[in-house]
Protein backbone atom coordinates (compact mmCIF):
# COMPACT_ATOMS: atom_id res chain seq x y z
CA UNK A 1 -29.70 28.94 17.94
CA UNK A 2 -28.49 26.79 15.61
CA UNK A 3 -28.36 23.10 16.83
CA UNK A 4 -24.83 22.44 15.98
CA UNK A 5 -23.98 25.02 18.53
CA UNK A 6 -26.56 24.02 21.06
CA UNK A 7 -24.45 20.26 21.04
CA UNK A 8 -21.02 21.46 21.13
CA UNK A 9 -21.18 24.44 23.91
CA UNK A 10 -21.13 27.23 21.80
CA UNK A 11 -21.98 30.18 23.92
CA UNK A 12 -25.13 32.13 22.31
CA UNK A 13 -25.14 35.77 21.57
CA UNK A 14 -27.30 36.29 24.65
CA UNK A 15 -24.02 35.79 26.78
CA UNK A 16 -22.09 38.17 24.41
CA UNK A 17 -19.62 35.97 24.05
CA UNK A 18 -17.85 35.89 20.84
CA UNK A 19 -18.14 33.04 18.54
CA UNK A 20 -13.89 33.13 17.23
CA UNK A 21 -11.42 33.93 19.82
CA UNK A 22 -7.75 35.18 17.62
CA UNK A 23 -5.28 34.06 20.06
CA UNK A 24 -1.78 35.71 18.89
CA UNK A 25 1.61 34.76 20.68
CA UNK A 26 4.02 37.35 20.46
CA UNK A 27 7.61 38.39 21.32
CA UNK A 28 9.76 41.04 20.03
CA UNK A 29 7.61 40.84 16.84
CA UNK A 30 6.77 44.93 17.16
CA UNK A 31 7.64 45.14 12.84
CA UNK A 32 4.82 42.30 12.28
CA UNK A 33 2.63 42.54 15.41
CA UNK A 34 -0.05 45.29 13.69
CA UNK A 35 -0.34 44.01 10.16
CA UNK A 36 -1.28 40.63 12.03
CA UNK A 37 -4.35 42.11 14.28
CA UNK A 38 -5.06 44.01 11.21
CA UNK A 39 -5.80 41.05 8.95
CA UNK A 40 -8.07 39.43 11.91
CA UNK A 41 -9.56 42.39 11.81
CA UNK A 42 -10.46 42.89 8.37
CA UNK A 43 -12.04 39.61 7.94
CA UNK A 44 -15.47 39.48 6.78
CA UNK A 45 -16.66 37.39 9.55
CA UNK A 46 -17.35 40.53 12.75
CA UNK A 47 -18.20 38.41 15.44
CA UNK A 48 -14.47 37.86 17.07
CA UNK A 49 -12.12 38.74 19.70
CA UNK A 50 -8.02 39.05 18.88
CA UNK A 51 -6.00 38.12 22.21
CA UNK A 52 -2.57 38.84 21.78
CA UNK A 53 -0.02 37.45 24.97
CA UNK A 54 3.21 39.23 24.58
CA UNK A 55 6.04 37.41 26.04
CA UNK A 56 8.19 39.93 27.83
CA UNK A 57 9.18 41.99 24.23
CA UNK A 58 11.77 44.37 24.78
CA UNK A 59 11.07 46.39 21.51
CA UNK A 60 7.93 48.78 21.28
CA UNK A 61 5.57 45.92 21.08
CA UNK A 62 3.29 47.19 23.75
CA UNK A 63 3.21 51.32 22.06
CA UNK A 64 1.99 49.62 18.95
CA UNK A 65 -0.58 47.77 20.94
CA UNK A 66 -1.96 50.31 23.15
CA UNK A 67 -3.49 51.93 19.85
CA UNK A 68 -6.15 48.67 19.92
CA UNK A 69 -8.67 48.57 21.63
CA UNK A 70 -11.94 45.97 21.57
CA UNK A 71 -11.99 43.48 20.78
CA UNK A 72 -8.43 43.42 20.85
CA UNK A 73 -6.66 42.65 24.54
CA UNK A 74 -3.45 42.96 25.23
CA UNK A 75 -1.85 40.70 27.74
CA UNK A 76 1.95 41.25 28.94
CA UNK A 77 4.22 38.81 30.77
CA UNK A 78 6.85 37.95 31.80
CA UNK A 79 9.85 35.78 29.75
């Protein structure tokens, strides 16, 4: 493990913990929603997890999120 992570708390791979966490805020955003967990996605860089916290969207913002799965999550709430 690489001492810069060993000093700041990074988790190691051992834990399975991933080393980027995506955290994307959403609401009503259904147009733009997959073309932004898409580019995450398509990054180079694998070892990540995309968290996107809808807001209480009243468009179809969770049907074009339940095609995701890890390591996207979907969390709902309410506005």
């Amino acid at each position: 493990m690489a001492s810069w992570r060993r000093d700041y708390g990074v988790a190691s791979r051992d834990r399975m913990m991933p080393t980027v966490s995506v955290v994307i805020p959403t609401y009503n955003a259904s147009r733009y929603i997959g073309m932004a967990v898409e580019s995450v996605l398509d990054q180079s860089f694998r070892d990540v997890e995309v968290i996107v916290v809808d807001d209480g969207s009243t468009d179809d913002t969770g049907a074009v999120m339940s095609k995701y799965g890890p390591p996207v999550r979907y969390l709902r709430q309410e506005n």
